[in-house]
Structure formats: C-alpha cells, structure tokens
PDB file of N, CA and C in Angstrom:
ATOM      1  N   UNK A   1     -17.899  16.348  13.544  1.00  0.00           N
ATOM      2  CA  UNK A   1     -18.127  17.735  13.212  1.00  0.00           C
ATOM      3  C   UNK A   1     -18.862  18.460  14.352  1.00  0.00           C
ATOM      4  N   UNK A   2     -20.038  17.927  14.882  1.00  0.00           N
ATOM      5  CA  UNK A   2     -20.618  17.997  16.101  1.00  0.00           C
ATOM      6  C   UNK A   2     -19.646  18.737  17.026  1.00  0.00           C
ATOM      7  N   UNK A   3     -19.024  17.986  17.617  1.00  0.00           N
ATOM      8  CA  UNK A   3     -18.138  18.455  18.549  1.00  0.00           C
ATOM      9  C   UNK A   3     -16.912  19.319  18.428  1.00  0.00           C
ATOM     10  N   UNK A   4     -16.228  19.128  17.361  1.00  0.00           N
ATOM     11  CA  UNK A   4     -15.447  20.437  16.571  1.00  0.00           C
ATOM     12  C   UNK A   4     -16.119  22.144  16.746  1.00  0.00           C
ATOM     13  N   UNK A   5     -17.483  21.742  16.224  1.00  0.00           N
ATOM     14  CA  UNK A   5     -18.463  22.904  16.054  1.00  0.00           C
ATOM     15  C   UNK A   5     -18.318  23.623  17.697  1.00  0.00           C
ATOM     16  N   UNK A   6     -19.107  22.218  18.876  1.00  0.00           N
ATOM     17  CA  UNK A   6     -18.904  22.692  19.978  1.00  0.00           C
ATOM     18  C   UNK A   6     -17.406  23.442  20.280  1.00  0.00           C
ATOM     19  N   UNK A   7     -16.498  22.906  20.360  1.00  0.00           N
ATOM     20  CA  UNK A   7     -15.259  23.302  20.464  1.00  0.00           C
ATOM     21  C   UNK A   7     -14.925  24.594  20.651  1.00  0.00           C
ATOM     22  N   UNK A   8     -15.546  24.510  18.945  1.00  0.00           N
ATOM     23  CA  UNK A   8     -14.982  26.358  18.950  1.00  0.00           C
ATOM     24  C   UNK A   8     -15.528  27.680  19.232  1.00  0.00           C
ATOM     25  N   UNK A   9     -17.317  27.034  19.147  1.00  0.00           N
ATOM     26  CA  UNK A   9     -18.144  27.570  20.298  1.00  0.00           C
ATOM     27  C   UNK A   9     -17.164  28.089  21.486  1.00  0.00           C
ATOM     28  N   UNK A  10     -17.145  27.153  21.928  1.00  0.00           N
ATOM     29  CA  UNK A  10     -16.678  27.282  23.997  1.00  0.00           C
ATOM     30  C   UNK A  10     -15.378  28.119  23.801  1.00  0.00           C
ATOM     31  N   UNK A  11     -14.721  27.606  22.698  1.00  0.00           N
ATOM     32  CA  UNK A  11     -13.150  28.469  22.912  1.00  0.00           C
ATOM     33  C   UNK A  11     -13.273  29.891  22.863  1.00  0.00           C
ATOM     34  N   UNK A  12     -13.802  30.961  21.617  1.00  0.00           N
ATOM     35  CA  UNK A  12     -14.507  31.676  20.928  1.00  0.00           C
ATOM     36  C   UNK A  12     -15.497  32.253  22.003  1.00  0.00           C
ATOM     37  N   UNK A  13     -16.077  31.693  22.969  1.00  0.00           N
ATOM     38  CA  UNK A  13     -16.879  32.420  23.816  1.00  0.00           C
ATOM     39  C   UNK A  13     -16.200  32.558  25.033  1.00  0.00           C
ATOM     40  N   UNK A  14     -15.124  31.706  25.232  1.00  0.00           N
ATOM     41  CA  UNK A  14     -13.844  31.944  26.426  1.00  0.00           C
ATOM     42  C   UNK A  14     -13.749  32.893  26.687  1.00  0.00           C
ATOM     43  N   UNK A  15     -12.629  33.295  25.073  1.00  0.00           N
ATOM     44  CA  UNK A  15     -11.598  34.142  24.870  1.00  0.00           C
ATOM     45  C   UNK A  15     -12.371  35.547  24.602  1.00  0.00           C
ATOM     46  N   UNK A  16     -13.669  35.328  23.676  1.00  0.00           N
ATOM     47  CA  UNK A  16     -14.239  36.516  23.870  1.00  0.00           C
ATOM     48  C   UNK A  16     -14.880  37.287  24.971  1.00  0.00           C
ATOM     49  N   UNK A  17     -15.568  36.615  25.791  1.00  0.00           N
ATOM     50  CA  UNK A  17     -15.821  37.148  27.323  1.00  0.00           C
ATOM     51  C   UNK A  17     -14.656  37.594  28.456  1.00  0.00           C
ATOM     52  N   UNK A  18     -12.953  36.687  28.180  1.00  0.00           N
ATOM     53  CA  UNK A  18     -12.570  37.077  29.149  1.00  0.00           C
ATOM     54  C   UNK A  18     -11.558  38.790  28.542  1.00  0.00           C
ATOM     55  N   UNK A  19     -11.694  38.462  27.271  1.00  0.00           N
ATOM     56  CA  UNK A  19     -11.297  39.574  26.584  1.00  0.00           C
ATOM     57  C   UNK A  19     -12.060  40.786  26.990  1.00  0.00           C
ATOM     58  N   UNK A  20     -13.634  41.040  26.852  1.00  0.00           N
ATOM     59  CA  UNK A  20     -13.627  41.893  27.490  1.00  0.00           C
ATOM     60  C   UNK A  20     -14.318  42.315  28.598  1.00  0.00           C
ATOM     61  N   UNK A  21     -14.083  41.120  29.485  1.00  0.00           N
ATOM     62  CA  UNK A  21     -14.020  41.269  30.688  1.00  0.00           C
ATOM     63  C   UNK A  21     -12.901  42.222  30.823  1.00  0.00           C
ATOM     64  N   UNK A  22     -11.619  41.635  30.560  1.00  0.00           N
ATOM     65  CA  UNK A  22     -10.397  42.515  30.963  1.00  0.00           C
ATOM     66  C   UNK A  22     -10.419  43.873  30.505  1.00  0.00           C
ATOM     67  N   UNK A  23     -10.949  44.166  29.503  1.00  0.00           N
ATOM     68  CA  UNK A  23     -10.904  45.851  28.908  1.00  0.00           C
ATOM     69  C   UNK A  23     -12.075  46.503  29.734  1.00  0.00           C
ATOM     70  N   UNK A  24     -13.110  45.991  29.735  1.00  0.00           N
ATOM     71  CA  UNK A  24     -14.396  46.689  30.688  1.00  0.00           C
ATOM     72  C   UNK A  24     -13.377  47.433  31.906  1.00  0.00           C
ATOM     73  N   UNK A  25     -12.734  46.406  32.699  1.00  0.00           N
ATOM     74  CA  UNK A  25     -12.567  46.306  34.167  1.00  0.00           C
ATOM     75  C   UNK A  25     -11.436  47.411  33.723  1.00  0.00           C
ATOM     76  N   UNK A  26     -10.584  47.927  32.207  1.00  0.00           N
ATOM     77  CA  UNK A  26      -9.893  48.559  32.583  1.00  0.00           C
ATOM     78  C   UNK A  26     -10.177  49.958  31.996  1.00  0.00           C
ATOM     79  N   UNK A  27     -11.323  50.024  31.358  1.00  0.00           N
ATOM     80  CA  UNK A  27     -11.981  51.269  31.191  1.00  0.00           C
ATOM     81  C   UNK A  27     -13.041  51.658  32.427  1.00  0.00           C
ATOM     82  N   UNK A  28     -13.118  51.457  32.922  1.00  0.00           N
ATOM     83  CA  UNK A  28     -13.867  51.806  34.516  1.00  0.00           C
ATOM     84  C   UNK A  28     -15.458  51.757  34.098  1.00  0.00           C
ATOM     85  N   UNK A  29     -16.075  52.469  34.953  1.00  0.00           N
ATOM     86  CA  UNK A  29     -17.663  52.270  34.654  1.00  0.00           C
ATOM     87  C   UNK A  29     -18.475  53.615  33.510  1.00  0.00           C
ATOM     88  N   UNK A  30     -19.314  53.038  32.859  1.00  0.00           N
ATOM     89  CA  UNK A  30     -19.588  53.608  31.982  1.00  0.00           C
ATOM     90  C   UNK A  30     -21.011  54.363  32.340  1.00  0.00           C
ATOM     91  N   UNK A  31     -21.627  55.706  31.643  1.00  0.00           N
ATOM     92  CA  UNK A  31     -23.222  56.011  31.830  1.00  0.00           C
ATOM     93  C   UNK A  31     -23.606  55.327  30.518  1.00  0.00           C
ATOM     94  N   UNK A  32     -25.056  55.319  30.932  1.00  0.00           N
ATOM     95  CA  UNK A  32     -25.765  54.463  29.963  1.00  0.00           C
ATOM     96  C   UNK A  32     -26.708  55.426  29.165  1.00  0.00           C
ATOM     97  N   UNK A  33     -26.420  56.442  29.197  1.00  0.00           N
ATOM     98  CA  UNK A  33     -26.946  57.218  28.096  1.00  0.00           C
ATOM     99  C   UNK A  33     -26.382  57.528  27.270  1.00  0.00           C
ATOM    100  N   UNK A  34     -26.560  58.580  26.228  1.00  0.00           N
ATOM    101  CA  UNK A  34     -26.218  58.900  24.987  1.00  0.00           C
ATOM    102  C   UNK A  34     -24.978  58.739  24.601  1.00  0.00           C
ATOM    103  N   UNK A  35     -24.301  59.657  25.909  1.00  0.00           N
ATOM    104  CA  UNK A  35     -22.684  59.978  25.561  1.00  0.00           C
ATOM    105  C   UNK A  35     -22.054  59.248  25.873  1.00  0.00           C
ATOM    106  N   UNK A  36     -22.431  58.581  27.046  1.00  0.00           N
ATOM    107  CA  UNK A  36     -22.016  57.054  27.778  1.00  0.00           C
ATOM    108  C   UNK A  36     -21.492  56.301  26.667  1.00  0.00           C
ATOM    109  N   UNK A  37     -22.757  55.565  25.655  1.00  0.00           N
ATOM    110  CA  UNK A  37     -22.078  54.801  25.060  1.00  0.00           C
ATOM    111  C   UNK A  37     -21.999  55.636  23.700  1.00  0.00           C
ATOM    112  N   UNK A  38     -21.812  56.347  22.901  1.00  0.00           N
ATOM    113  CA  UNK A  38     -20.540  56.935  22.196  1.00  0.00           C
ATOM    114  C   UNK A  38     -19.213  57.015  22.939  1.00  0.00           C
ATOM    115  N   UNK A  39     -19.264  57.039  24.251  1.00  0.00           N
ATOM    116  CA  UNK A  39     -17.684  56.828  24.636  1.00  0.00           C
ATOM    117  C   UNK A  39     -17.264  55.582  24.579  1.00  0.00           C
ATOM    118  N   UNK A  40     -18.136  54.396  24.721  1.00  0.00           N
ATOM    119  CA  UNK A  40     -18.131  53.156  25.024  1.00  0.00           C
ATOM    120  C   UNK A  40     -17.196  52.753  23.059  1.00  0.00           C
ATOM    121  N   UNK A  41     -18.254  53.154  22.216  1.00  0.00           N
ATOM    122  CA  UNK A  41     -18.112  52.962  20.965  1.00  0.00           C
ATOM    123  C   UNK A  41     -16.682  53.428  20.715  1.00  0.00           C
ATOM    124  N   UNK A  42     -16.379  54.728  21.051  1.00  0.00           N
ATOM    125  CA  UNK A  42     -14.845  55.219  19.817  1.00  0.00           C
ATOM    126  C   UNK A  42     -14.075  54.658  21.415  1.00  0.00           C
ATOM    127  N   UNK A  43     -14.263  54.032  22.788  1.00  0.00           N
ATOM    128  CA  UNK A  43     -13.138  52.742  23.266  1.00  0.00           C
ATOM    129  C   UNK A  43     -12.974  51.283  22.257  1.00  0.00           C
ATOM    130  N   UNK A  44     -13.831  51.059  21.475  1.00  0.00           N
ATOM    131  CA  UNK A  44     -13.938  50.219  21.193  1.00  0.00           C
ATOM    132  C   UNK A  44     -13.149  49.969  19.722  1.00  0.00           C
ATOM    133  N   UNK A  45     -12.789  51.139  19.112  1.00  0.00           N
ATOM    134  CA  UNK A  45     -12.236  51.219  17.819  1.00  0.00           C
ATOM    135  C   UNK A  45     -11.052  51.989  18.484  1.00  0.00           C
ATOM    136  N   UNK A  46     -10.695  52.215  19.504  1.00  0.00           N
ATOM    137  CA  UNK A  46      -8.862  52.444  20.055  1.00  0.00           C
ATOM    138  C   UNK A  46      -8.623  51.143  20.890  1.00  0.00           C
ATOM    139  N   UNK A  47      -9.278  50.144  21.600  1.00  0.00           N
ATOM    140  CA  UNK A  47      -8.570  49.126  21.878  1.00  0.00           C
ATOM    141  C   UNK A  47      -8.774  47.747  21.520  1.00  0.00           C
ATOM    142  N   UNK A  48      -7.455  46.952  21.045  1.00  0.00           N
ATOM    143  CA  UNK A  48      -7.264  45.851  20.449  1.00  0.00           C
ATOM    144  C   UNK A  48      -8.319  44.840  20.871  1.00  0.00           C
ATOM    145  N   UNK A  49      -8.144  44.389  22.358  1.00  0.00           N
ATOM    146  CA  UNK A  49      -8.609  43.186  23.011  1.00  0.00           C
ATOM    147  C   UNK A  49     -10.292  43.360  23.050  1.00  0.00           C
ATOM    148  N   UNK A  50     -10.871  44.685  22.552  1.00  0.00           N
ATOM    149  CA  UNK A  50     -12.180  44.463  22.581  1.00  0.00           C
ATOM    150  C   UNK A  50     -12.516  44.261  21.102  1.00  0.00           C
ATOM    151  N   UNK A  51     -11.931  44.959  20.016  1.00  0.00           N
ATOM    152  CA  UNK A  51     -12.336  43.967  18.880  1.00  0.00           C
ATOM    153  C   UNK A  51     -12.185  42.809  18.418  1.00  0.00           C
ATOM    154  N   UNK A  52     -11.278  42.026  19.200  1.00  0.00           N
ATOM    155  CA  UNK A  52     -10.719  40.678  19.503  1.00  0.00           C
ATOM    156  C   UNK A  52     -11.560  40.461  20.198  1.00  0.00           C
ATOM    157  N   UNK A  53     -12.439  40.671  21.095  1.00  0.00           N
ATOM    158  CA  UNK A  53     -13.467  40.042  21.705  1.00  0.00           C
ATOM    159  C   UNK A  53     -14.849  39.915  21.090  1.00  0.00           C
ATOM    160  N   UNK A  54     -14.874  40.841  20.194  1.00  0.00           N
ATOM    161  CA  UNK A  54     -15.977  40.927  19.160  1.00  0.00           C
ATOM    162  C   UNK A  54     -15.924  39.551  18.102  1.00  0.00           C
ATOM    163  N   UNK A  55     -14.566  40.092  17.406  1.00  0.00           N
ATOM    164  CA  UNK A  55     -14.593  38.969  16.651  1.00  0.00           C
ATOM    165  C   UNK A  55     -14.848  37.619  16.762  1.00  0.00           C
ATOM    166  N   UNK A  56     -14.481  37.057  18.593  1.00  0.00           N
ATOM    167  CA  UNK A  56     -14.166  35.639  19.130  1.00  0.00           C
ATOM    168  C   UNK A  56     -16.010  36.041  19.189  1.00  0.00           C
ATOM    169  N   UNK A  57     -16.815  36.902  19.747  1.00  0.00           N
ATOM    170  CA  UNK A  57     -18.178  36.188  19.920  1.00  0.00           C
ATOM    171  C   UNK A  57     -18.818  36.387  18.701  1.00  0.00           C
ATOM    172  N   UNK A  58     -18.483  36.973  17.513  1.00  0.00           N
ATOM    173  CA  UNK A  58     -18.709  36.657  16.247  1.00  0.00           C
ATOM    174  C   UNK A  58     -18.390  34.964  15.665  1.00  0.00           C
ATOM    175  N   UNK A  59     -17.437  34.707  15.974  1.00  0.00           N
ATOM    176  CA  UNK A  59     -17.186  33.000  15.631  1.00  0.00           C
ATOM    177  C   UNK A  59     -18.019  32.484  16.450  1.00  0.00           C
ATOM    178  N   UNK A  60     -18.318  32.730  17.854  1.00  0.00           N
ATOM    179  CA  UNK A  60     -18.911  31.980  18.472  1.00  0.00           C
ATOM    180  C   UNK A  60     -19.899  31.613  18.260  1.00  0.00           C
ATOM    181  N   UNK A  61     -20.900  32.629  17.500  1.00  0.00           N
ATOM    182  CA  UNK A  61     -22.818  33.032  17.080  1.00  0.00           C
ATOM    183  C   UNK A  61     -22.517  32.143  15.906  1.00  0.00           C
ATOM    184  N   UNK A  62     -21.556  32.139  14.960  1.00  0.00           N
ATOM    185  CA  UNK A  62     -21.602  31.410  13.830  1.00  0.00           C
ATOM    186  C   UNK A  62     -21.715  30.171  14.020  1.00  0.00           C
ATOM    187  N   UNK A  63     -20.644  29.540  14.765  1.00  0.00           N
ATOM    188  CA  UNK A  63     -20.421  27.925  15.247  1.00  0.00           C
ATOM    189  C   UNK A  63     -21.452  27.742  15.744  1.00  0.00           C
ATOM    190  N   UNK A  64     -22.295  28.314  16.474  1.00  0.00           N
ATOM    191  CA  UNK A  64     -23.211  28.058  18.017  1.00  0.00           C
ATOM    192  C   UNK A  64     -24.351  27.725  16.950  1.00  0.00           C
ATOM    193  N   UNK A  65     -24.651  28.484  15.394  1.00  0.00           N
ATOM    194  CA  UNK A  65     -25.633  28.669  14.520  1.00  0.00           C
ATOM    195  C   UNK A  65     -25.798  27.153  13.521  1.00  0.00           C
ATOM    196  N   UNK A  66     -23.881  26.667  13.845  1.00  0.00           N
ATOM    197  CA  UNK A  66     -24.262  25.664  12.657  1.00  0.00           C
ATOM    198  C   UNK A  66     -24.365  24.098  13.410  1.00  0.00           C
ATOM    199  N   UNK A  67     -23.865  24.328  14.903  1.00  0.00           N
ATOM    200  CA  UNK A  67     -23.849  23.728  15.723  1.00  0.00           C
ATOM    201  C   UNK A  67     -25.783  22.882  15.950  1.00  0.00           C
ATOM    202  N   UNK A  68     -26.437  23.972  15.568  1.00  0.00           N
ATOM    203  CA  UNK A  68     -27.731  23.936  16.209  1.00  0.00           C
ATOM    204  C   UNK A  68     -28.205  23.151  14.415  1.00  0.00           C
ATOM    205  N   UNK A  69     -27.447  23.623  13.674  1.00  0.00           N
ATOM    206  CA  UNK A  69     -28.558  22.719  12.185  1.00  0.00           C
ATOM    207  C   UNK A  69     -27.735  21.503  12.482  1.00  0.00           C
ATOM    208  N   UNK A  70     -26.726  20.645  13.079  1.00  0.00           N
ATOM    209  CA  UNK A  70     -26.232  19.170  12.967  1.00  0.00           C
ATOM    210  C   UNK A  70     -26.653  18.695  14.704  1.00  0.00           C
ATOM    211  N   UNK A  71     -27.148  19.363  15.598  1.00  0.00           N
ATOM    212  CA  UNK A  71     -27.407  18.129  16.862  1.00  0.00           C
ATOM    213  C   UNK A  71     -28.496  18.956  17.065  1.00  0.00           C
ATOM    214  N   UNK A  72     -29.298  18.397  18.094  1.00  0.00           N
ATOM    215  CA  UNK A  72     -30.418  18.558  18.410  1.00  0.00           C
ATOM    216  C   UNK A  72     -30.295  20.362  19.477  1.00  0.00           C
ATOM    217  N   UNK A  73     -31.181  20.751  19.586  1.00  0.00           N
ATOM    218  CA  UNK A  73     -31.139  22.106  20.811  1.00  0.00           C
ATOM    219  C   UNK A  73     -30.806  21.754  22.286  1.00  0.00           C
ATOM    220  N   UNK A  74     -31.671  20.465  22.528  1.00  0.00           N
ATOM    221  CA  UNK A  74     -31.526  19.600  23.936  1.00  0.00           C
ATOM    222  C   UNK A  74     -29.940  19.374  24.289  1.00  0.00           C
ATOM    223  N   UNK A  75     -29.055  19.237  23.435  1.00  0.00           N
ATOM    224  CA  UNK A  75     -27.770  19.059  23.587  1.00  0.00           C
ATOM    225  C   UNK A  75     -26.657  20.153  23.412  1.00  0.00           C
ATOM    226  N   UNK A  76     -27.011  21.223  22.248  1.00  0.00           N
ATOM    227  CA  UNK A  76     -26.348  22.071  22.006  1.00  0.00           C
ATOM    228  C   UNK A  76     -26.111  22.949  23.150  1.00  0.00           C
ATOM    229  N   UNK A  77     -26.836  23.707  23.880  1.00  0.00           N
ATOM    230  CA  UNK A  77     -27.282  24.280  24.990  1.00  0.00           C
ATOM    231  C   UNK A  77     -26.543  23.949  25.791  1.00  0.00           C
ATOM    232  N   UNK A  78     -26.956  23.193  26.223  1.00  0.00           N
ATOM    233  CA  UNK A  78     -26.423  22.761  27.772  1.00  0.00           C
ATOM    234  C   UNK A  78     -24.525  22.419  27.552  1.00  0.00           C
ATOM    235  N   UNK A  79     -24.438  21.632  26.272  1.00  0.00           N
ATOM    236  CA  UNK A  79     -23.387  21.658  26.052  1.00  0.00           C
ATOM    237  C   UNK A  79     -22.106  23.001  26.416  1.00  0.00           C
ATOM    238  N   UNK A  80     -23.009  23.749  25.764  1.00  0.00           N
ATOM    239  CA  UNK A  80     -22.328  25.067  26.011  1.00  0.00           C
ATOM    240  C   UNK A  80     -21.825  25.458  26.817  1.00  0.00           C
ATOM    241  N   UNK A  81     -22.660  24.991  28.192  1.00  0.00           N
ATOM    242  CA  UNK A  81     -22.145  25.253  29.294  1.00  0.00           C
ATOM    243  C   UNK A  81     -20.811  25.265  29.831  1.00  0.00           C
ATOM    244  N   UNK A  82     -20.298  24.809  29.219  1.00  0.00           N
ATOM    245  CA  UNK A  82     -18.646  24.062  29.436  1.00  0.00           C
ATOM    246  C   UNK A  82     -18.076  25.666  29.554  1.00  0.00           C
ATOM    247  N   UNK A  83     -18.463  26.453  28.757  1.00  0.00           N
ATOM    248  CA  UNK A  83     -17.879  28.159  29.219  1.00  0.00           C
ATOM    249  C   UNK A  83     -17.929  28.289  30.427  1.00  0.00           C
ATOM    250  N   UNK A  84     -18.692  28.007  31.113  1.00  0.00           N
ATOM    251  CA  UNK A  84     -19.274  28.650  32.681  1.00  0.00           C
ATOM    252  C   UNK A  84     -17.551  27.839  33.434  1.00  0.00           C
ATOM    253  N   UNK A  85     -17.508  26.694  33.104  1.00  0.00           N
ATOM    254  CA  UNK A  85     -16.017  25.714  33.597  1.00  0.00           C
ATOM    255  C   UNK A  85     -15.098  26.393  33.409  1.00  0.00           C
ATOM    256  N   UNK A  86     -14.365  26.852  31.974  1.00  0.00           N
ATOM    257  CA  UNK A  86     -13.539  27.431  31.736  1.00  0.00           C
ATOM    258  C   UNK A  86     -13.333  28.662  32.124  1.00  0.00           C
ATOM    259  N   UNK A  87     -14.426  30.320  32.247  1.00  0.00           N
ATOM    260  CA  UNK A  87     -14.444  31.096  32.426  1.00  0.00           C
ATOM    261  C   UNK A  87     -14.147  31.258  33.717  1.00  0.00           C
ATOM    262  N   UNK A  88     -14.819  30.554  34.553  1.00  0.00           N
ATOM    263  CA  UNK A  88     -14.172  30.144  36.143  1.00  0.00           C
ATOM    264  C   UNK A  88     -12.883  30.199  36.305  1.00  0.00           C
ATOM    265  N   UNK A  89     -12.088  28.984  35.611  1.00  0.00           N
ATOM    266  CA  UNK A  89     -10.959  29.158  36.194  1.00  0.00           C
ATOM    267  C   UNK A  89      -9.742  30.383  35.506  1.00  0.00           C
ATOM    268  N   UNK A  90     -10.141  30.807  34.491  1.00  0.00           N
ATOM    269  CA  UNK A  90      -9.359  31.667  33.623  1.00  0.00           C
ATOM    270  C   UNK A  90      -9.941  32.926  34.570  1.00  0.00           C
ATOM    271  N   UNK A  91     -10.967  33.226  34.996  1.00  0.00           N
ATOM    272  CA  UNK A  91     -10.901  34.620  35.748  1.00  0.00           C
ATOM    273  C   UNK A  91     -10.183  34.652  37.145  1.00  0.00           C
ATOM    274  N   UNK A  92      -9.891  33.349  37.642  1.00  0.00           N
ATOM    275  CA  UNK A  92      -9.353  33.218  38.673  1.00  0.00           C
ATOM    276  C   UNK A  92      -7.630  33.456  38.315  1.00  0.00           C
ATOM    277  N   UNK A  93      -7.246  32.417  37.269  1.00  0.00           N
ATOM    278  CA  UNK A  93      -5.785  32.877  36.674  1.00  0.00           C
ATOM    279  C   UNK A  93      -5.541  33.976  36.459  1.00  0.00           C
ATOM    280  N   UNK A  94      -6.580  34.783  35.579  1.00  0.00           N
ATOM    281  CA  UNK A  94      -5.778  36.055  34.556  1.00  0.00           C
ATOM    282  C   UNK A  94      -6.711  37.234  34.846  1.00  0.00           C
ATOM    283  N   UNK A  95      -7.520  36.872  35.708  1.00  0.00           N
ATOM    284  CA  UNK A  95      -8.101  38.384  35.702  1.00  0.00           C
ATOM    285  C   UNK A  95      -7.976  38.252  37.457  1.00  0.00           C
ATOM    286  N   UNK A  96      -7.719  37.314  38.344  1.00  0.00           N
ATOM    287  CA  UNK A  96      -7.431  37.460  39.615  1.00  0.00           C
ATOM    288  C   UNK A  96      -8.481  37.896  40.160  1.00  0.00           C
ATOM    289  N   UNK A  97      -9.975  37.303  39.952  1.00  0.00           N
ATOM    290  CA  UNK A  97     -10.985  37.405  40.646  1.00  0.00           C
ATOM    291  C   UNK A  97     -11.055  36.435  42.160  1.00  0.00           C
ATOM    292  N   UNK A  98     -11.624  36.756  43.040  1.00  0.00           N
ATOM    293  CA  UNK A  98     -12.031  35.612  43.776  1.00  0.00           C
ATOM    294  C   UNK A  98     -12.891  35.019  43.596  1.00  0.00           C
ATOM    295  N   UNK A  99     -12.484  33.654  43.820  1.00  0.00           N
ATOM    296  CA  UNK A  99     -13.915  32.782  43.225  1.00  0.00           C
ATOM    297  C   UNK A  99     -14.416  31.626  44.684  1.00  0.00           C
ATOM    298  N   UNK A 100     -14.837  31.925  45.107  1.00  0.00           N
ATOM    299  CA  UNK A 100     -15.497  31.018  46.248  1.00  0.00           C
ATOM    300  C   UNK A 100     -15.455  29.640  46.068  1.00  0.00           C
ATOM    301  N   UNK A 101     -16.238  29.387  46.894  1.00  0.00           N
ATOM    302  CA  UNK A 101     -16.058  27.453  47.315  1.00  0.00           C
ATOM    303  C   UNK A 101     -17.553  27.270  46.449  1.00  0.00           C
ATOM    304  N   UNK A 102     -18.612  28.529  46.504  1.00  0.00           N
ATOM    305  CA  UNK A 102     -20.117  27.861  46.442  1.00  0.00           C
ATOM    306  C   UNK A 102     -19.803  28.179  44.494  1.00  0.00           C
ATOM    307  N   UNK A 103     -19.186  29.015  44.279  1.00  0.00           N
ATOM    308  CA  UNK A 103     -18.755  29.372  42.685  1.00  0.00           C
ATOM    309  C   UNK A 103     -18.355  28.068  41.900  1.00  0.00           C
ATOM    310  N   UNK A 104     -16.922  27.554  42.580  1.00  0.00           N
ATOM    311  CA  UNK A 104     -16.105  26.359  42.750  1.00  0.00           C
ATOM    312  C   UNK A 104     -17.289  25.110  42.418  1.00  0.00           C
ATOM    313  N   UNK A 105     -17.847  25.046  43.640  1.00  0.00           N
ATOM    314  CA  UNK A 105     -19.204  23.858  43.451  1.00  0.00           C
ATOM    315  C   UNK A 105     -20.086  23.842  42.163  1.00  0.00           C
ATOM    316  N   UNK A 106     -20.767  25.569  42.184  1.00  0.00           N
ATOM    317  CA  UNK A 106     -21.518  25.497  40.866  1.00  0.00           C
ATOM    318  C   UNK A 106     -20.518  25.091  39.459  1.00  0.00           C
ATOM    319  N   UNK A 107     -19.406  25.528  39.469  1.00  0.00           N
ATOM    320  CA  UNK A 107     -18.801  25.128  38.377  1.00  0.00           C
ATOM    321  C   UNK A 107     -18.370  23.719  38.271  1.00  0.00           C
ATOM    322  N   UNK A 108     -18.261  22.611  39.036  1.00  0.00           N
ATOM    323  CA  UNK A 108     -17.681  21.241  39.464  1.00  0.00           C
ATOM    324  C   UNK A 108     -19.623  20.384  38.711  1.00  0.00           C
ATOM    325  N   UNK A 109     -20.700  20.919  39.264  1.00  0.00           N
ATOM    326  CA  UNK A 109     -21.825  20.891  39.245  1.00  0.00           C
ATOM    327  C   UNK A 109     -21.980  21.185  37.339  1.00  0.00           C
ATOM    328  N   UNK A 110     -21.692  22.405  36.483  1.00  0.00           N
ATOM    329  CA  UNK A 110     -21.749  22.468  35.279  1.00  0.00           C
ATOM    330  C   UNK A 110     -20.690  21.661  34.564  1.00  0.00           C
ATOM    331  N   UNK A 111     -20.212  21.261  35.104  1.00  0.00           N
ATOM    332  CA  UNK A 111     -18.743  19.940  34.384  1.00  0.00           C
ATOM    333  C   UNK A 111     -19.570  18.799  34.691  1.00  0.00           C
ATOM    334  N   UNK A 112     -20.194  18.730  35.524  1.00  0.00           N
ATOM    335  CA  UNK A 112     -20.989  16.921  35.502  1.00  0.00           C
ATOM    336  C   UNK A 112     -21.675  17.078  34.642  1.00  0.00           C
ATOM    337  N   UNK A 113     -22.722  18.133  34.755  1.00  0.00           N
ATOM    338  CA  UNK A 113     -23.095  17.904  33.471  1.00  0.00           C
ATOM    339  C   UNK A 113     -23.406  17.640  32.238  1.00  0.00           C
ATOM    340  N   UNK A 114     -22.064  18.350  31.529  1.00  0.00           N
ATOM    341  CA  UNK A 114     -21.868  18.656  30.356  1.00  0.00           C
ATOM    342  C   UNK A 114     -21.158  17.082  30.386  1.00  0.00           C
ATOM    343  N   UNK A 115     -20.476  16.694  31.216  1.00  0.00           N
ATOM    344  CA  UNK A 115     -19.985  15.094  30.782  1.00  0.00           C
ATOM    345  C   UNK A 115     -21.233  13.832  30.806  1.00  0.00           C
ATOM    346  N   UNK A 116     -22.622  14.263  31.729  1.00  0.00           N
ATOM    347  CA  UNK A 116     -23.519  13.800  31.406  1.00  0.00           C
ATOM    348  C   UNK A 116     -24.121  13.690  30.015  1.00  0.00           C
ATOM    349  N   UNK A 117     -24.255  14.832  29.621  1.00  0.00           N
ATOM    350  CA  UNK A 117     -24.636  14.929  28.174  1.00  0.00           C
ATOM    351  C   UNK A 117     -23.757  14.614  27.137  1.00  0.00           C
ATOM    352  N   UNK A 118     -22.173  13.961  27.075  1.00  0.00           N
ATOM    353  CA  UNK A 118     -21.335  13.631  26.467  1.00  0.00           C
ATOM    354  C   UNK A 118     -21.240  12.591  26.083  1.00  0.00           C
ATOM    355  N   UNK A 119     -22.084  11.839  27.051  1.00  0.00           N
ATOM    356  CA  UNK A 119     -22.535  10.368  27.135  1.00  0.00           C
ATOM    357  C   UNK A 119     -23.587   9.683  26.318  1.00  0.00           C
TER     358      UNK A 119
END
C-alpha cells in the first residue's frame, strides 16, 4: 500500500506540474496584484489542462497525506523526490525545455537516491 500511495503521489504531481507548466508558459506572464490574479482566476475556469492540473495536485496532497499516516516522514519525503526524475525528462520531451548536463547530473543524483531509500 506504501508504495501504491507513493505511486500516485509522483504520478499526480507529474502530470499536475507539467500540466501547468504548459498553460502558464501559454498564458504569458502575469501581475501580481489585484487584477493580475482575477485574470489568473477566470484563465483558470476557461482552460481544461489547468483544472486538470488542480485536480492531479489535489490527488497528490491526498495520497502524499495518507502516505505520511502508513511510513515514516524520513522516507515519505525524500521518496517523493522521484518527481524531480520524471519532471526532468517530461519537460525535456513535451515542453522542449533545455536541460543541461549539471540539471542531467542533479537528476541522475535524485534517482540514487530515491533507490537508496528503496532499499
């Protein structure tokens, strides 16, 4: 159950970050005052992939919540990390970021990890 829990954590925080990653990057930059985000808000109830991104980090807070009453914090955590792996290479696929060699490393570096703690 443990790891199920993790699972859907990491998937759920994937799909929700790269979700709206992709809508941010295609609504351009926002002000951070009043009207700013009321514009931010009624983008958010006209496009799909950001309430789909809501929802995925809504599952995620849930799992991540029940995740933490069956294993210890020392493990849950770090576990998590496994997003930082995945998000890497999915922004490199689908959102066509560049991702460096020292990016590359830190992410090769959060995969030992997390297989450290698997152990």
């Amino acid at each position: 159950m443990i790891w199920l829990l993790l699972g859907i954590m990491v998937i759920a925080t994937v799909f929700g970050d790269l979700l709206q990653s992709h809508e941010m990057k295609r609504s351009g930059a926002q002000s951070v005052n009043a009207r700013g985000l009321l514009a931010l808000l009624k983008q958010i109830g006209n496009r799909l992939y950001l309430i789909l991104a809501i929802v995925c980090m809504a599952i995620s807070f849930f799992a991540f919540m029940a995740l933490l009453q069956r294993a210890p914090m020392s493990f849950a955590v770090p576990a998590s990390a496994a997003t930082v792996i995945l998000e890497t290479i999915l922004a490199k696929l689908f959102l066509h970021e560049r991702v460096g060699k020292r990016r590359w490393a830190g992410a090769v570096l959060v995969a030992a990890g997390v297989v450290l703690l698997a152990h």
